[in-house]
N, C-alpha and C. Protein backbone atom coordinates (compact mmCIF):
# COMPACT_ATOMS: atom_id res chain seq x y z
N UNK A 1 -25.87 -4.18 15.67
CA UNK A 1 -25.13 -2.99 15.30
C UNK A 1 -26.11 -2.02 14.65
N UNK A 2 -25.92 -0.49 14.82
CA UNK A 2 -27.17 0.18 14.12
C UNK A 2 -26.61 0.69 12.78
N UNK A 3 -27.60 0.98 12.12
CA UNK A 3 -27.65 1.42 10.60
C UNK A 3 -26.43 2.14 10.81
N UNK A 4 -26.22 3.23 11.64
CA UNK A 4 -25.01 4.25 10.81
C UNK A 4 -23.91 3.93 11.40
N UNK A 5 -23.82 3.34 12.40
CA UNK A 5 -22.23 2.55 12.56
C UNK A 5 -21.98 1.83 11.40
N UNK A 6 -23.00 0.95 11.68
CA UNK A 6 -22.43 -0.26 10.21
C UNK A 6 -22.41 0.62 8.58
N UNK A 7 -23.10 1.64 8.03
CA UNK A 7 -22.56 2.27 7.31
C UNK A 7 -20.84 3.11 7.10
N UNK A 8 -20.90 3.68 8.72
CA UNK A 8 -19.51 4.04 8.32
C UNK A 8 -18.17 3.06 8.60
N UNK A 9 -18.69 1.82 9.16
CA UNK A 9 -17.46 1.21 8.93
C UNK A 9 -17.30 0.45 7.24
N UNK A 10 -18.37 0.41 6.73
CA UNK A 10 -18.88 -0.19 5.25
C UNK A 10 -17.71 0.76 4.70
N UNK A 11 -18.20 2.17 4.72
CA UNK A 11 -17.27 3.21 3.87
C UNK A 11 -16.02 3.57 4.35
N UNK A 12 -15.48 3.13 5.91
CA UNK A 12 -14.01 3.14 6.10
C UNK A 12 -13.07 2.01 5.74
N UNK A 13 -13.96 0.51 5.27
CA UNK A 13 -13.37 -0.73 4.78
C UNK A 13 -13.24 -0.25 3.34
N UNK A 14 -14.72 -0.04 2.99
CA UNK A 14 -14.09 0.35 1.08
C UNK A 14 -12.79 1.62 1.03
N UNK A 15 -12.88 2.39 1.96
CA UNK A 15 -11.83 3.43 1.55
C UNK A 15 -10.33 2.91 1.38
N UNK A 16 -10.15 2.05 2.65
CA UNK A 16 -8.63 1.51 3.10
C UNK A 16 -8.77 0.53 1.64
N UNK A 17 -9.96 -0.30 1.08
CA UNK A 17 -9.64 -1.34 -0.07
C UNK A 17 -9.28 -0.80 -1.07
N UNK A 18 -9.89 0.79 -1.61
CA UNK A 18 -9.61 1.30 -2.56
C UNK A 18 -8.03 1.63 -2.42
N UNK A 19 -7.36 2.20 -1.65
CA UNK A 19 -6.49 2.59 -1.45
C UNK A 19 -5.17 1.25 -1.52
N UNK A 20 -5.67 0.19 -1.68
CA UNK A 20 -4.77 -1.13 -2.06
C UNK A 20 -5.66 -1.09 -3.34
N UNK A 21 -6.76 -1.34 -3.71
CA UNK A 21 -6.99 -1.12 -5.42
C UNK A 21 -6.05 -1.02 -6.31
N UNK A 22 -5.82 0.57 -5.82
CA UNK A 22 -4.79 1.58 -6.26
C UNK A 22 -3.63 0.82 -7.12
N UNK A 23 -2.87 0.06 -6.03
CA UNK A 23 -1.74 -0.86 -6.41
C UNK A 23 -2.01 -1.95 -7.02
N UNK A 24 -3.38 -2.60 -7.25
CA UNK A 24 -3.20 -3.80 -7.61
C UNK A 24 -3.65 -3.59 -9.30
N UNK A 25 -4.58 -2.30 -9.35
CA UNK A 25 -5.01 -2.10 -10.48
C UNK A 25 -4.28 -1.39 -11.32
N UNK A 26 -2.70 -0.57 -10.57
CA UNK A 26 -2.02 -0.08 -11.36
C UNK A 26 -2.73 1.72 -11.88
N UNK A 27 -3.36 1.84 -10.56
CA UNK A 27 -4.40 3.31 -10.96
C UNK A 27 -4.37 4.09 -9.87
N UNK A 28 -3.07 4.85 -10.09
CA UNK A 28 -2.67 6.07 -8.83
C UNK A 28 -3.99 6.83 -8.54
N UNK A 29 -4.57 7.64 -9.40
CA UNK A 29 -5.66 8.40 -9.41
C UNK A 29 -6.78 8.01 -8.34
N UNK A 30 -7.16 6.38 -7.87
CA UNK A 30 -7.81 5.89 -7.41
C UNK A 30 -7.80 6.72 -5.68
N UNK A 31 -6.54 6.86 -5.10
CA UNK A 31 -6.59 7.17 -3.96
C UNK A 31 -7.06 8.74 -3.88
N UNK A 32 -7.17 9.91 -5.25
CA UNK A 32 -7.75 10.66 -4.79
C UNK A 32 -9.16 10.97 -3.98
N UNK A 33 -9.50 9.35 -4.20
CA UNK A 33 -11.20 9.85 -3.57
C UNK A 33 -11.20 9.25 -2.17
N UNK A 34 -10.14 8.78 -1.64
CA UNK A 34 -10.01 7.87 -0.67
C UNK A 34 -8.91 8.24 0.79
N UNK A 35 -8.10 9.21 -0.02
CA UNK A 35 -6.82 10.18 1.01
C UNK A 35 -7.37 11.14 1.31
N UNK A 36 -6.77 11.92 2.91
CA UNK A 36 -7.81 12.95 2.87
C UNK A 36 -6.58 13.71 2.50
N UNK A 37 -6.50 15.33 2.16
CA UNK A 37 -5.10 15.80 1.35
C UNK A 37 -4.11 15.90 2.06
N UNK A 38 -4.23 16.12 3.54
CA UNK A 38 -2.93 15.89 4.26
C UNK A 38 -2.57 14.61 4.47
N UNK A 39 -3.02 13.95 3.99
CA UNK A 39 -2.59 12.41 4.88
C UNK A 39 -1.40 11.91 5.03
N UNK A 40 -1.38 11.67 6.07
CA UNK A 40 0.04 11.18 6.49
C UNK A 40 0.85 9.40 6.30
N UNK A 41 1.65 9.86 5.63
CA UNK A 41 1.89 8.11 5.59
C UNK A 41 3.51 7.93 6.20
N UNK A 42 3.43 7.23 7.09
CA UNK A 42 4.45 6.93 8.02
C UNK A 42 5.02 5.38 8.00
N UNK A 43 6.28 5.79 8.06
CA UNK A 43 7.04 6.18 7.35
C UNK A 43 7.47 6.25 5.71
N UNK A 44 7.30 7.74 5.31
CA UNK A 44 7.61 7.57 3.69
C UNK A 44 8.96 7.14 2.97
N UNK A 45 8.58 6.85 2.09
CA UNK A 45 10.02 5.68 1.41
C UNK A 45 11.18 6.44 0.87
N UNK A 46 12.12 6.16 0.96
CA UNK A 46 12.99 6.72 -0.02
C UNK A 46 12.97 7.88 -1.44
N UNK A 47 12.82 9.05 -1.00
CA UNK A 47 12.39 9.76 -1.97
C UNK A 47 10.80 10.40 -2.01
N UNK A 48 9.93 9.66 -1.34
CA UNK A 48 8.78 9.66 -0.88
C UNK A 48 8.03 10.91 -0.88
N UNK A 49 7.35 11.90 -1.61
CA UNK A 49 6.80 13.29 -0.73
C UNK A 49 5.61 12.86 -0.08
N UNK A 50 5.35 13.96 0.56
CA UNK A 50 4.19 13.44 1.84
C UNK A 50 2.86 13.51 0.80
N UNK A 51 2.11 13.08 1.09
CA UNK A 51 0.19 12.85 0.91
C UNK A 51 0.34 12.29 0.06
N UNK A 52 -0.95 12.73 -0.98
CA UNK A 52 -1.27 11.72 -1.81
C UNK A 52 -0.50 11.52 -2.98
N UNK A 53 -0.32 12.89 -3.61
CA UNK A 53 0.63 12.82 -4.80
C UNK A 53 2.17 11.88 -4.60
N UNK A 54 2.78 11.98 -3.29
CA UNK A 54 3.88 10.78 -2.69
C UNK A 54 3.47 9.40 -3.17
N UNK A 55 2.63 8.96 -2.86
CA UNK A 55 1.98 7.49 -2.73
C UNK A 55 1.51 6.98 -4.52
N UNK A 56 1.45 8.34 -5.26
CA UNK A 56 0.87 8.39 -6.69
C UNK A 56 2.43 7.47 -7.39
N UNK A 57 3.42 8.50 -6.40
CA UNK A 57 5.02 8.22 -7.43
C UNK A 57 5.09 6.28 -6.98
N UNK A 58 4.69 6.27 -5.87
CA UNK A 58 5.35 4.54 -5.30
C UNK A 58 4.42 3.90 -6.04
N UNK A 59 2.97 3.90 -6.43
CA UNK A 59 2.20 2.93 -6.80
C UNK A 59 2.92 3.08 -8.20
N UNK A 60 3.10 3.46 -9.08
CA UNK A 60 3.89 3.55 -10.40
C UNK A 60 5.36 3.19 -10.25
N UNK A 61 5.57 3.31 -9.07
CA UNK A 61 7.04 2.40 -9.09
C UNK A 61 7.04 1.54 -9.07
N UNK A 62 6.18 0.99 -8.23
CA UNK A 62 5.98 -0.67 -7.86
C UNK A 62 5.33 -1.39 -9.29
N UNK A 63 4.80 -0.37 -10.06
CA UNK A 63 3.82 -1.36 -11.00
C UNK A 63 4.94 -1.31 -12.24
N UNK A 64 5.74 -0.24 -12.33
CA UNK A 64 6.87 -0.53 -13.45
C UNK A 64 7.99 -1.80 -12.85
N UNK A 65 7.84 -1.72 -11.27
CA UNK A 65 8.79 -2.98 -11.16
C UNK A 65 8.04 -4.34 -11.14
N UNK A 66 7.04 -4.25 -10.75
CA UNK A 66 6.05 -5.53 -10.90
C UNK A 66 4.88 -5.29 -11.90
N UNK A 67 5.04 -5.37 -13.05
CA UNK A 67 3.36 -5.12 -14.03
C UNK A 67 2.55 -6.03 -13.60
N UNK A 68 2.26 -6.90 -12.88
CA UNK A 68 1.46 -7.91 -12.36
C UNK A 68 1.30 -7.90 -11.10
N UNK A 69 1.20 -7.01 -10.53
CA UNK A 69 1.43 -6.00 -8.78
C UNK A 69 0.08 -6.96 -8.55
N UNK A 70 -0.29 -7.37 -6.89
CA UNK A 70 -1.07 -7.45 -6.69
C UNK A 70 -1.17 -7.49 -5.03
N UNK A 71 -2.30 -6.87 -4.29
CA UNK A 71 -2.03 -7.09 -3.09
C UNK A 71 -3.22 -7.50 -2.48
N UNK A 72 -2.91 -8.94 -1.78
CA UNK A 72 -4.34 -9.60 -1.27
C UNK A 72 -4.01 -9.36 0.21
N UNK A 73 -5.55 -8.85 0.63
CA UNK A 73 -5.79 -8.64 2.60
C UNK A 73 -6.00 -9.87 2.36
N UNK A 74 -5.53 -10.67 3.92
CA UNK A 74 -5.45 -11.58 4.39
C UNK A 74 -6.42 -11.20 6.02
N UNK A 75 -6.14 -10.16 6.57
CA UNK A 75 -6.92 -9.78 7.59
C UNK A 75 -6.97 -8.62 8.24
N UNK A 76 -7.80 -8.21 8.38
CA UNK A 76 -8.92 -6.76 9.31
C UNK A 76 -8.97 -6.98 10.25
N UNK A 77 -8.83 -5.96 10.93
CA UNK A 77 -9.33 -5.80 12.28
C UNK A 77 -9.33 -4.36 12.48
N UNK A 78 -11.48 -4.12 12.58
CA UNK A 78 -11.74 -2.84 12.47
C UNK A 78 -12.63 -2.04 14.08
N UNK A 79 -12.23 -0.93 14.17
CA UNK A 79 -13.44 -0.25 14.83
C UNK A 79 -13.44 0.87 14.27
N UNK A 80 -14.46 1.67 14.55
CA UNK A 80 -14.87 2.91 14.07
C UNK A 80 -13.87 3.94 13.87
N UNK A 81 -13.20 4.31 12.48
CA UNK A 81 -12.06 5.10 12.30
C UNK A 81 -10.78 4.54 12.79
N UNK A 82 -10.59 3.18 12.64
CA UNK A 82 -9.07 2.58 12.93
C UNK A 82 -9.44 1.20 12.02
N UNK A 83 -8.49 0.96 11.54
CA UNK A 83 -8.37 -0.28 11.26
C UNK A 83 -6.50 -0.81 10.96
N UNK A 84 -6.64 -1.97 11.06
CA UNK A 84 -5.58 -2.88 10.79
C UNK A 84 -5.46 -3.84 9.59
N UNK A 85 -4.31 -3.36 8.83
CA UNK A 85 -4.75 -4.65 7.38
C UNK A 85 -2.98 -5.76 7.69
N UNK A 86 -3.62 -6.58 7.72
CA UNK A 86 -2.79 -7.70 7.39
C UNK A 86 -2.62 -8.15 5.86
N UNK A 87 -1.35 -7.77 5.01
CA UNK A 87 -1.20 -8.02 3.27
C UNK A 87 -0.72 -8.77 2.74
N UNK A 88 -0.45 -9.32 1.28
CA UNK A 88 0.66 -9.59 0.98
C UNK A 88 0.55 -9.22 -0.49
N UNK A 89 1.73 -8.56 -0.79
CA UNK A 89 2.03 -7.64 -2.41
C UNK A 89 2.60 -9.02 -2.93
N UNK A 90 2.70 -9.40 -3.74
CA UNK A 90 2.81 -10.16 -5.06
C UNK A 90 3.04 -9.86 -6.23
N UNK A 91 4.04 -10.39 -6.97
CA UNK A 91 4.03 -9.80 -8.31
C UNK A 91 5.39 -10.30 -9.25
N UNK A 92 5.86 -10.32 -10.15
CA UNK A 92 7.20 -10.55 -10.88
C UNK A 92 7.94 -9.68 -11.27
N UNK A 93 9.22 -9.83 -10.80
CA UNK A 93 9.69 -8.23 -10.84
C UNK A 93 10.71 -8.42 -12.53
N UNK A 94 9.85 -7.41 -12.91
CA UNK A 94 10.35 -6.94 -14.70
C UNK A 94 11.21 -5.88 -14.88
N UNK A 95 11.07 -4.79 -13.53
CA UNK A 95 11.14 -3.80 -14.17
C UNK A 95 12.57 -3.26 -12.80
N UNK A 96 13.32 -2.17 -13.09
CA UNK A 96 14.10 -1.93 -12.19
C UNK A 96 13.05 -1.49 -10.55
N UNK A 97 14.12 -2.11 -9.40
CA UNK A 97 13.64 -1.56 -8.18
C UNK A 97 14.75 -0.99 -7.34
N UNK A 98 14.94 0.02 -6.55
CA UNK A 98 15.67 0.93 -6.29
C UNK A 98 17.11 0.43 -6.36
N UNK A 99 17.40 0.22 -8.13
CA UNK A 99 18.66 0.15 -7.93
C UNK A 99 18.88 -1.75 -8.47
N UNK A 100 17.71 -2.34 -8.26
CA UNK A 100 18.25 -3.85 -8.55
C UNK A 100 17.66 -3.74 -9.67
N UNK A 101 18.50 -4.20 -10.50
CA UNK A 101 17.80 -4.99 -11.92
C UNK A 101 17.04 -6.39 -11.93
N UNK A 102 15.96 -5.82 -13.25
CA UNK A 102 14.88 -7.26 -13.08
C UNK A 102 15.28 -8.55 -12.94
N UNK A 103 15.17 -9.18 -12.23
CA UNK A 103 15.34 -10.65 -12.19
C UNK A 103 14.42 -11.72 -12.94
N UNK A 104 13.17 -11.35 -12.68
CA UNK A 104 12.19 -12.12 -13.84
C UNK A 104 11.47 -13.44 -12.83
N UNK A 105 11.90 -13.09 -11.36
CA UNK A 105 11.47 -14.07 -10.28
C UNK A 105 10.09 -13.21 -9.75
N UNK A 106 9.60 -14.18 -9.46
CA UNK A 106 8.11 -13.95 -8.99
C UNK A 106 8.54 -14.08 -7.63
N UNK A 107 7.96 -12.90 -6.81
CA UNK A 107 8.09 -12.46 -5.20
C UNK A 107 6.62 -12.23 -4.45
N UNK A 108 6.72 -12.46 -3.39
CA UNK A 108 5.05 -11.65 -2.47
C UNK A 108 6.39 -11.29 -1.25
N UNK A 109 5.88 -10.61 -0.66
CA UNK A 109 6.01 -9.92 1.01
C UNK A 109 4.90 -9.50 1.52
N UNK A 110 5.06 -9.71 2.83
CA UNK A 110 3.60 -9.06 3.82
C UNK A 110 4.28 -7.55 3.96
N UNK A 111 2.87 -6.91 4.35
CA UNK A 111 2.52 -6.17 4.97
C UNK A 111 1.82 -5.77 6.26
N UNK A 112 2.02 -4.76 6.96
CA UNK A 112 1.18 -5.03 7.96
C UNK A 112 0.52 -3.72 8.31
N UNK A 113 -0.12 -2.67 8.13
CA UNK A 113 -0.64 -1.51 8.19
C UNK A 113 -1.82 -1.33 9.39
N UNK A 114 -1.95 0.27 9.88
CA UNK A 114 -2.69 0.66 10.49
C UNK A 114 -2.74 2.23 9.88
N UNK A 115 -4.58 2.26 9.72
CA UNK A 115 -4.76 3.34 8.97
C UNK A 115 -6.08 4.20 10.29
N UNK A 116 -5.88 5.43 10.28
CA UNK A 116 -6.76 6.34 10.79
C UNK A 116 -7.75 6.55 9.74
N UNK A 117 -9.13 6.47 9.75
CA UNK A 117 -10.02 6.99 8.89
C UNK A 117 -10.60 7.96 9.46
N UNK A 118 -11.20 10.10 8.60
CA UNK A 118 -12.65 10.34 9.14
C UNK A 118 -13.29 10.64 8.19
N UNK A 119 -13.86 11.08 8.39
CA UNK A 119 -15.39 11.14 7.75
C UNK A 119 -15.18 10.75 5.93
N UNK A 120 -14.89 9.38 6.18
CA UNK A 120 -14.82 8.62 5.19
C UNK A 120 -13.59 8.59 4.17
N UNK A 121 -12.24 9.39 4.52
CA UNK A 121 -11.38 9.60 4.23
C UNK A 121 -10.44 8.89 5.23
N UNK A 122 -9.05 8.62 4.57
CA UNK A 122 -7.51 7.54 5.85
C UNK A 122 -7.11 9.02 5.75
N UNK A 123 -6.79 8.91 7.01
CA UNK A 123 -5.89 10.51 7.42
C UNK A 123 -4.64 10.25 7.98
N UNK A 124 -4.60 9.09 8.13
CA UNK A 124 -3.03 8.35 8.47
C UNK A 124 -2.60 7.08 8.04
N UNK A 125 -1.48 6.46 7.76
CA UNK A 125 -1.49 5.08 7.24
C UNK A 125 0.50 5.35 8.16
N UNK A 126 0.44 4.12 9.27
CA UNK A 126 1.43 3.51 9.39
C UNK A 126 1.74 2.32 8.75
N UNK A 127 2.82 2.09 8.40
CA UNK A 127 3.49 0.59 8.05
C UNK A 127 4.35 0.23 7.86
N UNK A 128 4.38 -1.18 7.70
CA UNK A 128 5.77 -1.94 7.50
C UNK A 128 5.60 -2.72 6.91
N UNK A 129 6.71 -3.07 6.00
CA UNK A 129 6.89 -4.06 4.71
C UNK A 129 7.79 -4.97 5.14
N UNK A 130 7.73 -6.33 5.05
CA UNK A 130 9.06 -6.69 4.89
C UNK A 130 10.01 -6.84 3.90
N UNK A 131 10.80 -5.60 3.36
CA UNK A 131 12.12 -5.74 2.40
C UNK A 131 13.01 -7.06 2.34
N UNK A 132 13.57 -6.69 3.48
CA UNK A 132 14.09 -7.80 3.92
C UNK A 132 13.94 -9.01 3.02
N UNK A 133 12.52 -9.50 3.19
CA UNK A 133 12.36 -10.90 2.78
C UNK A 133 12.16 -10.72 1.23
N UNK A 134 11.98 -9.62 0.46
CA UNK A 134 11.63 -9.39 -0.41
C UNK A 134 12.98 -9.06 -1.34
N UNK A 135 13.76 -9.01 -0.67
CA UNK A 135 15.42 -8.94 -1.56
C UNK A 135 15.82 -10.07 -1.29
N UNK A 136 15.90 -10.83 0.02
CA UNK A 136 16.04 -12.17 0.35
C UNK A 136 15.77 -12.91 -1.33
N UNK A 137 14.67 -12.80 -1.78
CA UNK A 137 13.56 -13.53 -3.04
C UNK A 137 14.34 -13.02 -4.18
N UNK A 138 14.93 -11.66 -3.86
CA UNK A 138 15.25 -11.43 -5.52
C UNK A 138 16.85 -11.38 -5.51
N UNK A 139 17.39 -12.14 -4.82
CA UNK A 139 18.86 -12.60 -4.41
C UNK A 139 19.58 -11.55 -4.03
N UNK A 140 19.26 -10.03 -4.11
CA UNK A 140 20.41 -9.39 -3.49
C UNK A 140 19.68 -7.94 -2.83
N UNK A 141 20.33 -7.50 -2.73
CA UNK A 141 19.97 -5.91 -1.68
C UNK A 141 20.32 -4.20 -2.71
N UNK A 142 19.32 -3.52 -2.35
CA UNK A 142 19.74 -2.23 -3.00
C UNK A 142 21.36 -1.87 -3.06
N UNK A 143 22.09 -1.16 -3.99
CA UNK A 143 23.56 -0.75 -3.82
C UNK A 143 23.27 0.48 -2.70
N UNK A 144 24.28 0.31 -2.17
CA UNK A 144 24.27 1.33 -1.01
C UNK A 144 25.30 2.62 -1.61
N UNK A 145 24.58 3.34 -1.06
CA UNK A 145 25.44 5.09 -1.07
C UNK A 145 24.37 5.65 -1.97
């Protein structure tokens, strides 16, 4: 592989890691050096605004509902400006989550993401969580309406 491929996939792996950092360290700020300002994150959550400042409100949600947030890659799969993360978020939920009160049970769910990188910035992030299994864990489901 030559020097500047393998450099920019070096700096499109640290970008996508920083950008889970973010959540595990409980440090929204982190993805400013790592989003490019439009970035798109598909599909946004409930309440969600688009780019980076969006993603600022969820990592602080997640860390008031889990203070012990953590999210380990399990697996990559990269080429030049694409990659794939295989996750799983972890954590004990203390704090309210849309609507459920803390339970005090320790939960993980996967993830499964695909992020666009350029010039050393994610300019897109698709994904999917599984909820599902993650209310499954904390015995019940958001109230509806």
């Amino acid at each position: 592989m030559n020097t500047d491929l393998s450099r920019q996939l070096h700096a499109e792996r640290t970008a996508v890691e920083t950008l889970y950092r973010a959540f595990s360290e409980q440090n929204p700020d982190l993805v400013d050096a790592v989003l490019a300002p439009d970035w798109n994150d598909i599909p946004l959550a409930p309440g969600q605004q688009p780019g980076p400042a969006g993603i600022k409100t969820i990592i602080r949600m997640l860390a008031a509902a889990f203070p012990d947030v953590h999210i380990a890659i399990h697996d990559v799969v990269q080429e030049p400006g694409r990659m794939a993360v295989r996750a799983e978020i972890s954590g004990t939920h203390r704090g309210e989550l849309f609507g459920i009160a803390p339970t005090g049970r320790k939960v993980s769910f996967r993830l499964h993401e695909f992020h666009t990188i350029a010039n050393g910035l994610v300019t897109t992030t698709w994904h999917m969580e599984d909820w599902f299994g993650l209310f499954q864990q904390l015995g019940q489901f958001p109230p509806q309406g």
